[in-house]
N, C-alpha and C. Protein backbone atom coordinates (compact mmCIF):
# COMPACT_ATOMS: atom_id res chain seq x y z
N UNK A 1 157.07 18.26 -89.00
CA UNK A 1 156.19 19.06 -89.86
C UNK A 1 155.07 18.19 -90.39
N UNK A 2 155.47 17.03 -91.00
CA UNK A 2 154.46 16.02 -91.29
C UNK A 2 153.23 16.07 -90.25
N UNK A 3 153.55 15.53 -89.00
CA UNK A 3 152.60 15.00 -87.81
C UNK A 3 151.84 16.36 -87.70
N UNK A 4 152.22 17.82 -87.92
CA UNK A 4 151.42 19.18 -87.42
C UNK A 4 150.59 18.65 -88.90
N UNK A 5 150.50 18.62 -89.60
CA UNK A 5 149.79 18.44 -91.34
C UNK A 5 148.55 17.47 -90.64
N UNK A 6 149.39 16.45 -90.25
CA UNK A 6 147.95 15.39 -90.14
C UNK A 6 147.27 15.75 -89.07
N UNK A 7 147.78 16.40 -88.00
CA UNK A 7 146.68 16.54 -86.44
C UNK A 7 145.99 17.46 -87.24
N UNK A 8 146.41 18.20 -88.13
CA UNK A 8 145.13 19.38 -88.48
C UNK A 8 144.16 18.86 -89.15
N UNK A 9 144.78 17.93 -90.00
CA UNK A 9 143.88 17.45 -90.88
C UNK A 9 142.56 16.74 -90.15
N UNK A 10 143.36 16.00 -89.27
CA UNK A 10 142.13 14.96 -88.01
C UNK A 10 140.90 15.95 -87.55
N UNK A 11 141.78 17.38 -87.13
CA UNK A 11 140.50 18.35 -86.78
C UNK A 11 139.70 18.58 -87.14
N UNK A 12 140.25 18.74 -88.43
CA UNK A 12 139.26 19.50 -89.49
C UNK A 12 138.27 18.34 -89.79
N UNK A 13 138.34 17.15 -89.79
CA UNK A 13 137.68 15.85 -90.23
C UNK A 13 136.54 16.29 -89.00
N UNK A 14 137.02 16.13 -88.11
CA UNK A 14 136.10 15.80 -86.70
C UNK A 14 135.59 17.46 -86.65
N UNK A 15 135.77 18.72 -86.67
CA UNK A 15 135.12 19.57 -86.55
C UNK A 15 134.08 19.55 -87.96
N UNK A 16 133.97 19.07 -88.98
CA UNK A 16 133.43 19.03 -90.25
C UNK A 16 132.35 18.26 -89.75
N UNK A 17 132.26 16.95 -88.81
CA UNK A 17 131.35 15.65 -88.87
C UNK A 17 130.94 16.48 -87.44
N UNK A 18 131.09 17.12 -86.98
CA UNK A 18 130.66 17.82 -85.58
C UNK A 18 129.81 18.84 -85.95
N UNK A 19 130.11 19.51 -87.16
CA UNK A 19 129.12 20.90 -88.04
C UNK A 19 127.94 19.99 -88.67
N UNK A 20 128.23 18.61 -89.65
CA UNK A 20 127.39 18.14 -89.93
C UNK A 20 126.09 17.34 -88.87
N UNK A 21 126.80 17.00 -87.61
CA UNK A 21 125.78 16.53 -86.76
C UNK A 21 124.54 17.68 -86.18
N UNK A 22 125.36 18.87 -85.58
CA UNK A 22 124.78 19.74 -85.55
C UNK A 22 123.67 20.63 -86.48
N UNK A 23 124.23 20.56 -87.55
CA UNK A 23 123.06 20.58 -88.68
C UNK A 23 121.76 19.64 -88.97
N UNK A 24 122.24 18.48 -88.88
CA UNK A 24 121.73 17.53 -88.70
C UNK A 24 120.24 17.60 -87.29
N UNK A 25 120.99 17.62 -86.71
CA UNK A 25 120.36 18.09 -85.20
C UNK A 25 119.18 19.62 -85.63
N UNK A 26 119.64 20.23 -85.98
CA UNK A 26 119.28 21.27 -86.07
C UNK A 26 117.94 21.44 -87.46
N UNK A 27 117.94 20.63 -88.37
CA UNK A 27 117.07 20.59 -89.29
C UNK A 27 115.85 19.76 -88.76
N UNK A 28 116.78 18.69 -87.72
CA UNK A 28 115.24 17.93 -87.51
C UNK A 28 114.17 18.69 -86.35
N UNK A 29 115.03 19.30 -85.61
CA UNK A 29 114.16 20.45 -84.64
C UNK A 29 113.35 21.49 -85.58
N UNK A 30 113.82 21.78 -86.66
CA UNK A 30 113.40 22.65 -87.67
C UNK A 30 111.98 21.99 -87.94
N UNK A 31 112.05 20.99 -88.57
CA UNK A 31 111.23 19.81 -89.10
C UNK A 31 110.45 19.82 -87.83
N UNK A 32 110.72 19.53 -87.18
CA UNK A 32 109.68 18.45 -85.66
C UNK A 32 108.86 20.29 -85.48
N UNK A 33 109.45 21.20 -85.15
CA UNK A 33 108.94 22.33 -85.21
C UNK A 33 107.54 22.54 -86.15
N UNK A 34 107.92 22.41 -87.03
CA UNK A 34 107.04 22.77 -89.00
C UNK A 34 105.76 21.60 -88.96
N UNK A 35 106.45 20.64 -88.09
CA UNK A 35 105.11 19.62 -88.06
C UNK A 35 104.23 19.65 -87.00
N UNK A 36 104.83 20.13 -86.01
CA UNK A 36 103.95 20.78 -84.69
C UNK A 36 103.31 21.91 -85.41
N UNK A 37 103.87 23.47 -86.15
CA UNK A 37 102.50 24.10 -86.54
C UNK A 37 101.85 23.41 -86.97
N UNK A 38 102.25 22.69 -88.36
CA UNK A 38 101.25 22.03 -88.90
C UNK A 38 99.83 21.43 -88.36
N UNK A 39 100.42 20.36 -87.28
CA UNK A 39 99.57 19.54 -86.62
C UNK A 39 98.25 20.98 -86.02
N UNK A 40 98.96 21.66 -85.23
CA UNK A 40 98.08 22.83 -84.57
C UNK A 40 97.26 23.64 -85.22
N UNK A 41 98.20 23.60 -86.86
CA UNK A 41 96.73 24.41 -87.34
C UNK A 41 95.98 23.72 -87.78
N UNK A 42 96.07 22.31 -87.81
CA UNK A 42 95.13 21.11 -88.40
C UNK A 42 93.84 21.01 -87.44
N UNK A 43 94.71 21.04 -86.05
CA UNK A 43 93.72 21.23 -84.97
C UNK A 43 92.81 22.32 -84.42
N UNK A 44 93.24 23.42 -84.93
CA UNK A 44 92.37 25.09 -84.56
C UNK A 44 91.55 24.38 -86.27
N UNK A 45 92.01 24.41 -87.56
CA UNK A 45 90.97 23.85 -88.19
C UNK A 45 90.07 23.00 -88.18
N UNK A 46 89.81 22.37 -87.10
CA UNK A 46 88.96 21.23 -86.79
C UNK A 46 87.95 22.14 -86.00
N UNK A 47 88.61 22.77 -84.97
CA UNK A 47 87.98 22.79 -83.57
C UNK A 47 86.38 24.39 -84.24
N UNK A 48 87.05 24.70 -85.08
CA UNK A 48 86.06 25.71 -85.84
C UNK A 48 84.69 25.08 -86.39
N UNK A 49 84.80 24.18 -87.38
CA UNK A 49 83.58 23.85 -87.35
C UNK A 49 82.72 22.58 -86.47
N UNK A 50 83.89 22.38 -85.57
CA UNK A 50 83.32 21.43 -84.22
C UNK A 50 82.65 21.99 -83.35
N UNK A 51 82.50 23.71 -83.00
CA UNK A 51 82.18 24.47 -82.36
C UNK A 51 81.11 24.94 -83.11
N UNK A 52 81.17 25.65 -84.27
CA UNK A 52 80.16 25.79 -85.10
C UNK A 52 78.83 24.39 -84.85
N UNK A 53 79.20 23.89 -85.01
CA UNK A 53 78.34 22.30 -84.61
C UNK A 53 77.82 22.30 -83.52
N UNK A 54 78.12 22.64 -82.47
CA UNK A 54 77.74 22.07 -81.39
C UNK A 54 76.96 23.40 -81.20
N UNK A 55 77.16 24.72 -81.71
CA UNK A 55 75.83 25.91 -81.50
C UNK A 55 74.73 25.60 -82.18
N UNK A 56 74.99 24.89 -83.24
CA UNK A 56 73.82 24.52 -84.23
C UNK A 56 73.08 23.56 -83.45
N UNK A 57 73.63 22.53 -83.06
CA UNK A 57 72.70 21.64 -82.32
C UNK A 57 72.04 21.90 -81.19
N UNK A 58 72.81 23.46 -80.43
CA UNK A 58 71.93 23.63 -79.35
C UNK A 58 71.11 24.58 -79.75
N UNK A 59 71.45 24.80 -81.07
CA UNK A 59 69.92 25.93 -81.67
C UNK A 59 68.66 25.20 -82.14
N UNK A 60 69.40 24.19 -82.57
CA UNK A 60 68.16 23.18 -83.45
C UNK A 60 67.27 22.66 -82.15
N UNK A 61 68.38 22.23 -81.03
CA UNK A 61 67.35 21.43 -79.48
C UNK A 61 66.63 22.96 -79.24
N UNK A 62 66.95 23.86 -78.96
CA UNK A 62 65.74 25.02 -78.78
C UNK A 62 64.82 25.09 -79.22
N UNK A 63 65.11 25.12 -80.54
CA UNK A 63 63.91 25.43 -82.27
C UNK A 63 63.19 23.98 -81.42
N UNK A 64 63.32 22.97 -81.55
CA UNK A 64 62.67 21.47 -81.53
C UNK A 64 61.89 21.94 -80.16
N UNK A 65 62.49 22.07 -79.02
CA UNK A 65 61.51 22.38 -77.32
C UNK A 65 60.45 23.27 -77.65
N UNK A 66 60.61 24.46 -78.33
CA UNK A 66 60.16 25.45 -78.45
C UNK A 66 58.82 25.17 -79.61
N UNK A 67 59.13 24.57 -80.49
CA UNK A 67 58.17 24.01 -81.02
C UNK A 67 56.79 23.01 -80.82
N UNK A 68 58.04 21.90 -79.91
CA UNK A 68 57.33 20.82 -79.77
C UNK A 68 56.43 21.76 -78.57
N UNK A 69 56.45 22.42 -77.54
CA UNK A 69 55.96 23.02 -76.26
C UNK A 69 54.60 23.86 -77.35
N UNK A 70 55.06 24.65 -78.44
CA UNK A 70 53.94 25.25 -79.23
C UNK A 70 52.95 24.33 -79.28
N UNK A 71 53.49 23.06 -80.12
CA UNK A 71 52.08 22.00 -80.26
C UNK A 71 51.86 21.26 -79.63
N UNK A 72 51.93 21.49 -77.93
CA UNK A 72 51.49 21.14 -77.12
C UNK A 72 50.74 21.79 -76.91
N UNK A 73 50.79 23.08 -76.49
CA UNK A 73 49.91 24.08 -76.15
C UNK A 73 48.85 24.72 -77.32
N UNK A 74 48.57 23.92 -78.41
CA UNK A 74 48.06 24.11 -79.33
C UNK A 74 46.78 22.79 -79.57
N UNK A 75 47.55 22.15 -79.22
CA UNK A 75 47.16 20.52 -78.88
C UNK A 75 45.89 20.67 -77.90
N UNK A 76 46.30 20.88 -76.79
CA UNK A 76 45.49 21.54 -75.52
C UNK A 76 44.31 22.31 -75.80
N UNK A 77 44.69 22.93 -76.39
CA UNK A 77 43.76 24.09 -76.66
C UNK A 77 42.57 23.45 -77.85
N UNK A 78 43.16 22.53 -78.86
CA UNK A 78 42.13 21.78 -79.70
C UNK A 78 41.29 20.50 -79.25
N UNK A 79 41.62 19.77 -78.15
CA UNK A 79 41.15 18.99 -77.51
C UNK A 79 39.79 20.11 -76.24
N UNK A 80 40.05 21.33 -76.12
CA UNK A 80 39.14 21.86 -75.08
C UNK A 80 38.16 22.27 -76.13
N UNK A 81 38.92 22.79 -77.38
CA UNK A 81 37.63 23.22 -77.65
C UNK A 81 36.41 22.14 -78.50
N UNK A 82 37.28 20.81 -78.31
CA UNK A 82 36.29 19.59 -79.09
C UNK A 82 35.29 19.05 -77.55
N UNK A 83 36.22 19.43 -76.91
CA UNK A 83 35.38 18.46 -75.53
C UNK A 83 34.21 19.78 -75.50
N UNK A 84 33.95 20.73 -75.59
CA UNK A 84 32.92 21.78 -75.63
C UNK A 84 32.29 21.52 -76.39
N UNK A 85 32.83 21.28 -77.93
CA UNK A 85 31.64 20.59 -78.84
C UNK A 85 31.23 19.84 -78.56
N UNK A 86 31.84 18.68 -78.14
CA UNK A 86 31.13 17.19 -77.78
C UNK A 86 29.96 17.58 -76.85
N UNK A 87 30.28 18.73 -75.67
CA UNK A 87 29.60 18.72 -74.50
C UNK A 87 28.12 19.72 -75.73
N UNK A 88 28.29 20.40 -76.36
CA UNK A 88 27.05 20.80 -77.03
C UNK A 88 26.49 20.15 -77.51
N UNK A 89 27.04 19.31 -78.55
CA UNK A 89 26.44 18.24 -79.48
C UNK A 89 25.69 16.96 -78.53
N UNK A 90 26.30 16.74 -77.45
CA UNK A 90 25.65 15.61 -76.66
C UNK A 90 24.60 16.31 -75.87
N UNK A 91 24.26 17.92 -75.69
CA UNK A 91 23.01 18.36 -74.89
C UNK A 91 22.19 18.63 -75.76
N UNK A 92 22.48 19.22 -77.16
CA UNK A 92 21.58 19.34 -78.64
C UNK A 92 20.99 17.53 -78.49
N UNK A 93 21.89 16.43 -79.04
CA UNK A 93 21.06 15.33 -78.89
C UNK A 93 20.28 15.21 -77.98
N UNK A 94 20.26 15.16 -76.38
CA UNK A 94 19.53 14.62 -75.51
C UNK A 94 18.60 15.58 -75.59
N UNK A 95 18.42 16.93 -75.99
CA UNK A 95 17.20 17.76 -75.91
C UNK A 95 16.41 16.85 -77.59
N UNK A 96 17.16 17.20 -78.84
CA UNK A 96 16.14 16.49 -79.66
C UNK A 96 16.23 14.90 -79.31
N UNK A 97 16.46 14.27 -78.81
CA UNK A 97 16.13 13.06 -78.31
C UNK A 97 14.86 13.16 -77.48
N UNK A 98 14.70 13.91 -76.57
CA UNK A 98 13.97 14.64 -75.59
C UNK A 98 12.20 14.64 -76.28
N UNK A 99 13.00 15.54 -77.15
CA UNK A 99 11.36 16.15 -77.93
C UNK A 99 10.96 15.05 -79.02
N UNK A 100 11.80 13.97 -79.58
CA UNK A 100 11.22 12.82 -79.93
C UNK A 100 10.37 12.03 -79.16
N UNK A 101 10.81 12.26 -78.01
CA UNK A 101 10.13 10.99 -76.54
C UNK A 101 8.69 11.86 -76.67
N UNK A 102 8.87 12.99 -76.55
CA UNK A 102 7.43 13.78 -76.11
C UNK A 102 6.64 13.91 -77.85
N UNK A 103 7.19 13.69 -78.83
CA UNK A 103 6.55 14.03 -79.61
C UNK A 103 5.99 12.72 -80.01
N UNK A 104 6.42 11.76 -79.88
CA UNK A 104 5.97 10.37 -79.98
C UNK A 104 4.78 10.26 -78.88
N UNK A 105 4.93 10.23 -77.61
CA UNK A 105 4.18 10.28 -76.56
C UNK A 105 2.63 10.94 -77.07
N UNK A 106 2.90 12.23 -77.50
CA UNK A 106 1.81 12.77 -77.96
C UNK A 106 1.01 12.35 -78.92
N UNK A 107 2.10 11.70 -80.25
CA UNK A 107 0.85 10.92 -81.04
C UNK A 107 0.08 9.67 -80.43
N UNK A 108 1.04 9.05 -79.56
CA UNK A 108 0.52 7.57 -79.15
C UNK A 108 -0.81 7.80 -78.42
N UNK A 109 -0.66 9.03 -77.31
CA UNK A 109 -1.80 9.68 -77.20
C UNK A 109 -2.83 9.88 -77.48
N UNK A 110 -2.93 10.19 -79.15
CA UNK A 110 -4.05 10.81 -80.09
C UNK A 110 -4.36 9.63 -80.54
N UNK A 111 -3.95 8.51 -80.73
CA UNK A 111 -4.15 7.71 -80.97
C UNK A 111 -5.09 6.53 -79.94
N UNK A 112 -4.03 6.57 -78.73
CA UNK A 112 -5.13 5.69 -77.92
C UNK A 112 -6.36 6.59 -77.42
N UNK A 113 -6.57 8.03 -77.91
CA UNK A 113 -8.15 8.44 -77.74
C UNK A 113 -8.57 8.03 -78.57
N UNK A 114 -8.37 8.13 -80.15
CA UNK A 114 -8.91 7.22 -81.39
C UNK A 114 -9.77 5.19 -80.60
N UNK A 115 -8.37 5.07 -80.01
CA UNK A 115 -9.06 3.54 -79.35
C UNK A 115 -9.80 3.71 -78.46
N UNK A 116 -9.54 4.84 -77.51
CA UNK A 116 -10.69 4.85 -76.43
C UNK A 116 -12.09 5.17 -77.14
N UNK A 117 -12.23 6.25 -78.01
CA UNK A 117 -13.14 6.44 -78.59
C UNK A 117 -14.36 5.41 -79.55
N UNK A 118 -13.43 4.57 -80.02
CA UNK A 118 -13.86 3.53 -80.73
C UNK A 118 -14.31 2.22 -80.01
N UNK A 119 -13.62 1.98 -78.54
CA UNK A 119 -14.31 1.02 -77.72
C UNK A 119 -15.37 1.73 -77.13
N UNK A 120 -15.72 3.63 -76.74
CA UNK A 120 -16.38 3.89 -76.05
C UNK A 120 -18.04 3.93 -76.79
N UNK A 121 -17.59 3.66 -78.43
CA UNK A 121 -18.92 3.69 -79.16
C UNK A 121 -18.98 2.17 -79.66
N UNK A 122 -18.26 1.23 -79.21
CA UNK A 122 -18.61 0.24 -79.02
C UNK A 122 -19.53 -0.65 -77.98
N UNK A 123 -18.86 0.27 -76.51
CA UNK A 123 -20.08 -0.38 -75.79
C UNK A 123 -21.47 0.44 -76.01
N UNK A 124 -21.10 1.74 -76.10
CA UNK A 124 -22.66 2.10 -76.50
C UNK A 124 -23.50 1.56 -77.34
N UNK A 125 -22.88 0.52 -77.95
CA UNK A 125 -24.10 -0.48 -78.80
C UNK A 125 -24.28 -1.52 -78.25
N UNK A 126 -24.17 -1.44 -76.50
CA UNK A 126 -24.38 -2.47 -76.30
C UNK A 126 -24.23 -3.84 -76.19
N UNK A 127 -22.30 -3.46 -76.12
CA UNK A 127 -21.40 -4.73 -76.52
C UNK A 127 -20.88 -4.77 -74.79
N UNK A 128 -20.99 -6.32 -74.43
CA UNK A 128 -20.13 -5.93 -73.22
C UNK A 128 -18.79 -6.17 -73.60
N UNK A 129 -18.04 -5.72 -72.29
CA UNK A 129 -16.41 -5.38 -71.75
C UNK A 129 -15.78 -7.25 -72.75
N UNK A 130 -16.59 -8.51 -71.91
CA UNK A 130 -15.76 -9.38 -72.69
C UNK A 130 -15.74 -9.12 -74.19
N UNK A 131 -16.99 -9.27 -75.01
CA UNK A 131 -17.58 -9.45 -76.02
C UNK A 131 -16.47 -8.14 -76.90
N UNK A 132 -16.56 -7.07 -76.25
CA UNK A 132 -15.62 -6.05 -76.70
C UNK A 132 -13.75 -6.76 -76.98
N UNK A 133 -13.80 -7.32 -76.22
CA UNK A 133 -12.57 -7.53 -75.91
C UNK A 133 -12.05 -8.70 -76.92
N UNK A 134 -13.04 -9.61 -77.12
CA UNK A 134 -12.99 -10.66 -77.94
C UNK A 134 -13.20 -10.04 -79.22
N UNK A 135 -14.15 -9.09 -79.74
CA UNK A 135 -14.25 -8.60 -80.75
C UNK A 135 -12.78 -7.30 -81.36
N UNK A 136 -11.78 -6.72 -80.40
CA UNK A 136 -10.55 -6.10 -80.69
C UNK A 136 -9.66 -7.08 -80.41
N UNK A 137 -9.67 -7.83 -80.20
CA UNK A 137 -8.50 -8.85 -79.75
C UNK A 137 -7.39 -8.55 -78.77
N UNK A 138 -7.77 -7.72 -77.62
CA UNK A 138 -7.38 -7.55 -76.91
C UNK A 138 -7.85 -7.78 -75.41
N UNK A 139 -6.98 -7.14 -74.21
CA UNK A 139 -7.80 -7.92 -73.21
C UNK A 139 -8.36 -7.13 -72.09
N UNK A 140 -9.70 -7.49 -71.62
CA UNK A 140 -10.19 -7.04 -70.69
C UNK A 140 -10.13 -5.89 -69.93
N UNK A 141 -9.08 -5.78 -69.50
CA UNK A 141 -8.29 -4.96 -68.74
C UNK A 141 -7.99 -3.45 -69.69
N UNK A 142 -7.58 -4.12 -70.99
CA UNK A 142 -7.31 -3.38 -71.88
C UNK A 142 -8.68 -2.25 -72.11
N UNK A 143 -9.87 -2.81 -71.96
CA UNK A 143 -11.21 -2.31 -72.64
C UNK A 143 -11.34 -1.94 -71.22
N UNK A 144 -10.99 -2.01 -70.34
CA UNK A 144 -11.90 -1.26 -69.36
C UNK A 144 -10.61 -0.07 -69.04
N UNK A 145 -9.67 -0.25 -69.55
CA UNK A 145 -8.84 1.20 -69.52
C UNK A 145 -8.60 2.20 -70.17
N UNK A 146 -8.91 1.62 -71.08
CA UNK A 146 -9.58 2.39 -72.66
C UNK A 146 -11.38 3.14 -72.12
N UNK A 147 -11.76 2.40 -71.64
CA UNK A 147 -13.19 2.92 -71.15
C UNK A 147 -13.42 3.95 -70.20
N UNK A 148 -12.42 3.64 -69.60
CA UNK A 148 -11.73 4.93 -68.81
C UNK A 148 -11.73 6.29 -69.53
N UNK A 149 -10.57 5.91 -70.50
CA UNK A 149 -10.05 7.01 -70.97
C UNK A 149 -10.93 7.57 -71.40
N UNK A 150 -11.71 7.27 -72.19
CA UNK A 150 -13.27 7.88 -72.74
C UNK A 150 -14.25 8.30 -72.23
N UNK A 151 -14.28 7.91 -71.06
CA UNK A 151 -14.74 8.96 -70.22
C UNK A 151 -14.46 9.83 -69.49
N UNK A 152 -13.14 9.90 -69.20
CA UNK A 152 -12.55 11.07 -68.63
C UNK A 152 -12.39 11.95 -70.01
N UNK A 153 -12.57 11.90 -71.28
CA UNK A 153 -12.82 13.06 -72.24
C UNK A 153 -13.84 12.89 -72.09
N UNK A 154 -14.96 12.46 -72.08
CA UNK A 154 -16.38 12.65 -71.98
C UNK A 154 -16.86 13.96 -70.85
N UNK A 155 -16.14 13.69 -70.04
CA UNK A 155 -15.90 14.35 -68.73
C UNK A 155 -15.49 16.07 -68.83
N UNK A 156 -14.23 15.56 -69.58
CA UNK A 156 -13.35 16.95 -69.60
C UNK A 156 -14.18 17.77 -70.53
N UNK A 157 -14.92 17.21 -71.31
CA UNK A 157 -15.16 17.82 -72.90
C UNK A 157 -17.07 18.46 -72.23
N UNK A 158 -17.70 17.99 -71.26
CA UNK A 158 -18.62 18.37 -70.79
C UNK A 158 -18.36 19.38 -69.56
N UNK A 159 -17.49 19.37 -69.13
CA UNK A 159 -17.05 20.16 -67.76
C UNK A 159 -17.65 19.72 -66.66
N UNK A 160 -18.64 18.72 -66.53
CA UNK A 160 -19.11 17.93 -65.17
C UNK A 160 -18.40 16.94 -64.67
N UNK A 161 -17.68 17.25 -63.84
CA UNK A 161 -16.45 16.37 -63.63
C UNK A 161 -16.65 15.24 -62.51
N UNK A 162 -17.21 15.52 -61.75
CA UNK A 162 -17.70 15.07 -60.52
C UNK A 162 -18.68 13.44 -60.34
N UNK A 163 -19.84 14.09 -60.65
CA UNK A 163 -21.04 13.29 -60.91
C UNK A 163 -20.94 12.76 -62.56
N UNK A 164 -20.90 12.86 -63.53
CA UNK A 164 -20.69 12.36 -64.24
C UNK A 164 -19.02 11.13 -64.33
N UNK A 165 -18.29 11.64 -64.07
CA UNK A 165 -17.35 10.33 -63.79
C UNK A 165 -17.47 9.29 -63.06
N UNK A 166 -18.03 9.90 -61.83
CA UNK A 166 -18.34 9.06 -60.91
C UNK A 166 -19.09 7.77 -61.44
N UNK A 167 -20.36 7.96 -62.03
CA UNK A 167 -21.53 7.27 -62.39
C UNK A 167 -20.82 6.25 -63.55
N UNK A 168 -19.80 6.54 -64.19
CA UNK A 168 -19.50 6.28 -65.64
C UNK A 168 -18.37 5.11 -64.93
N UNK A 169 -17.37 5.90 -64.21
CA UNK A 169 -16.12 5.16 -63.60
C UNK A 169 -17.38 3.66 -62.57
N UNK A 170 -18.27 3.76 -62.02
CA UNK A 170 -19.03 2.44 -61.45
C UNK A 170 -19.58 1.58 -62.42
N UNK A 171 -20.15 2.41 -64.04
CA UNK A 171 -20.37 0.94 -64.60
C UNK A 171 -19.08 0.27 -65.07
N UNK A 172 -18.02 1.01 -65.42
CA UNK A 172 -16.94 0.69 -66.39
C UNK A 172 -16.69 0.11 -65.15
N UNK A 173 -16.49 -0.26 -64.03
CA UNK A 173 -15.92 -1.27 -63.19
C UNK A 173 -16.66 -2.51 -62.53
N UNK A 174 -18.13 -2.47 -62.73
CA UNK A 174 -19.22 -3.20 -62.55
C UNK A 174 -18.51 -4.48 -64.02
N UNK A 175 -18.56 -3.46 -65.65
CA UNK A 175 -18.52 -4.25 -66.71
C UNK A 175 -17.05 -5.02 -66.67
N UNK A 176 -16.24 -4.16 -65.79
CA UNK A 176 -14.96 -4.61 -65.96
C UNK A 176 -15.14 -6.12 -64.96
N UNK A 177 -15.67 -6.21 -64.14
CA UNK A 177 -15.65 -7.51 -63.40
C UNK A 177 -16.15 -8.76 -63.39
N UNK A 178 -17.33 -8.11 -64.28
CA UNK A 178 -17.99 -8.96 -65.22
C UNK A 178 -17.18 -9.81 -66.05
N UNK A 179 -16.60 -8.83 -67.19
CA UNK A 179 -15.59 -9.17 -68.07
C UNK A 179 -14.47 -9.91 -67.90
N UNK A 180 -13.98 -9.89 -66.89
CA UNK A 180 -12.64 -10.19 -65.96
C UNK A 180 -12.76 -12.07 -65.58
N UNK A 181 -14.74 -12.08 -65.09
CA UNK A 181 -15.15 -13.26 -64.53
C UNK A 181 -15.34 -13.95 -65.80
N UNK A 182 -16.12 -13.36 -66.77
CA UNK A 182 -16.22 -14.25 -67.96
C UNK A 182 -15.34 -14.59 -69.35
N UNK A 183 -15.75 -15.98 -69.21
CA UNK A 183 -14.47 -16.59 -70.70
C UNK A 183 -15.20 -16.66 -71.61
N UNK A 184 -14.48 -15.95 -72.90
CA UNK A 184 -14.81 -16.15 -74.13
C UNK A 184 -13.62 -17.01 -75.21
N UNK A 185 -14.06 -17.55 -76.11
CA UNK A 185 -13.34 -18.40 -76.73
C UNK A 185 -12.96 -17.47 -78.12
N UNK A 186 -11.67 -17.71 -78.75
CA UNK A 186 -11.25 -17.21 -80.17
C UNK A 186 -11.31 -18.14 -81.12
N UNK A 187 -11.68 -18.23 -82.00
CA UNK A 187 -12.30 -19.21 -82.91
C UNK A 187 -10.76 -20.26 -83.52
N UNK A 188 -10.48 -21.68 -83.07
CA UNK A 188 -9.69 -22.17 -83.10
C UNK A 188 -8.52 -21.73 -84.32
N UNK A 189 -7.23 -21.83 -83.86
CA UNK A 189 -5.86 -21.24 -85.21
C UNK A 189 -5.75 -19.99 -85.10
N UNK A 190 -6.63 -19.19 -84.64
CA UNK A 190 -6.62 -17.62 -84.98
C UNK A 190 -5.61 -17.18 -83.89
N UNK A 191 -4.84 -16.36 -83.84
CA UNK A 191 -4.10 -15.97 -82.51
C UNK A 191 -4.39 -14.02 -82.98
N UNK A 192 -4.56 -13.47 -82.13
CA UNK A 192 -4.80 -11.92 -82.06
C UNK A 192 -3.85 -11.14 -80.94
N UNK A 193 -3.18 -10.47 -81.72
CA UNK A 193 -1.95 -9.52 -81.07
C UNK A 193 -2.54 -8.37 -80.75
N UNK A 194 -2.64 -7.45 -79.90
CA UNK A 194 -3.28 -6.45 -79.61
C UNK A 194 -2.45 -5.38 -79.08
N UNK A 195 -2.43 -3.99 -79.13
CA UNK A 195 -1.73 -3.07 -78.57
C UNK A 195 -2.35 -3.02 -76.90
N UNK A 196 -1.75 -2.92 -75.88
CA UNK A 196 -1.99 -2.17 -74.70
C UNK A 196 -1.84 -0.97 -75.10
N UNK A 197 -2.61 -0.23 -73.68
CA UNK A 197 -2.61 1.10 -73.54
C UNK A 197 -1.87 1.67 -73.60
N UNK A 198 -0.61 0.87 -73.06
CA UNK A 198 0.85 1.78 -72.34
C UNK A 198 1.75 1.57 -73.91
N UNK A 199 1.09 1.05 -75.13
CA UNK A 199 1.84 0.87 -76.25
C UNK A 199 2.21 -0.59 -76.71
N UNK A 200 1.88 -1.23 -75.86
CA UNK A 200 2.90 -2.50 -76.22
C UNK A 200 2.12 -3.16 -76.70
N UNK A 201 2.30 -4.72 -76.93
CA UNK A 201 1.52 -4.98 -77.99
C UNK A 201 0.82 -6.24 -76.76
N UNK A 202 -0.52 -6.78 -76.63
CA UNK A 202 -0.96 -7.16 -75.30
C UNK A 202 -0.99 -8.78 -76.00
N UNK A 203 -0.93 -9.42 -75.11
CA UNK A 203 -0.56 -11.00 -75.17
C UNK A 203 -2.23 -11.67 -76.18
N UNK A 204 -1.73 -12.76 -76.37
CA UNK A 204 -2.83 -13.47 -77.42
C UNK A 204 -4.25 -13.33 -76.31
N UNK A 205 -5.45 -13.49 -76.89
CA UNK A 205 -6.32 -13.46 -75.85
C UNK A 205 -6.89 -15.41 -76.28
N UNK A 206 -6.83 -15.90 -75.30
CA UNK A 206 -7.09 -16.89 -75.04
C UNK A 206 -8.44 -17.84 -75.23
């Protein structure tokens, strides 16, 4: 009777530590379970605004192409319409540039008739081509092209174009060779700058 007491007792020991393993067993699957949702909903909570993110950035790279392509094509369009200005503003200059050349031209003009005029009533007193030449401080060449000129208004301004130039153009080249052959002296230290015809200013006369 004793030995039936204790084999039961042994059972009951070993079925007790056999319930506790199993429990045992069984809480940590519980557990390992509870930490797998866990983990998973840690991970669907991530993956939400990781996704959210990555639409934003391919909205923002759109917005940015879409923009940057605007002020390109905006860009373009402000560079054509400056190169049109430029191209006006640089044909406005060269035209008033233009009408400076001619409006200058024209006074220099009125002016060397003023000189032609003033050498042409110079020789009419009887001054020759050198003597003229020494007396404006200019040269020779100068007074007989100027002498010219004064008579071709002499010319134009009488309407006898022909015979009167003719006669006028043989002394002015008779005086011019004269002039050409003879030296006159400038009174020592003095140096005399003179305009040419063509504007410029004609070398010292010697």
């Amino acid at each position: 009777m004793g030995e039936r007491q204790t084999t039961s007792s042994r059972r009951k020991r070993r079925s007790s530590a056999t319930l506790e393993r199993l429990e045992a067993a069984r809480r940590r699957r519980t557990e390992q379970l509870e930490r797998e949702r866990e983990n998973e909903a840690r991970v669907d909570a991530a993956l939400v605004p990781f996704a959210e993110a990555v639409t934003a950035i391919e909205a923002v790279e759109r917005r940015r192409e879409d923009r940057v392509a605007a002020l390109e094509s905006q860009l373009d369009r402000k560079l054509a319409e400056l190169n049109r200005q430029r191209s006006e503003k640089v044909a406005e200059f060269e035209r008033q540039a233009e009408q400076v050349r001619v409006d200058a031209e024209m006074e220099i003009g009125e002016w060397r008739a003023v000189m032609a005029t003033s050498v042409a009533q110079i020789r009419a007193a009887d001054v020759g081509a050198a003597e003229t030449a020494a007396l404006l401080g200019i040269s020779a060449k100068a007074v007989t092209a100027l002498s010219r000129s004064a008579a071709a208004m002499a010319v134009s301004e009488s309407g006898d174009r022909q015979g009167q130039a003719d006669e006028v153009a043989e002394n002015i080249d008779d005086e011019s060779n004269a002039a050409d052959a003879a030296e006159f002296e400038v009174p020592e230290g003095e140096s005399v700058r003179t305009p040419d015809v063509d504007g410029a200013m004609d070398t010292p006369v010697d």
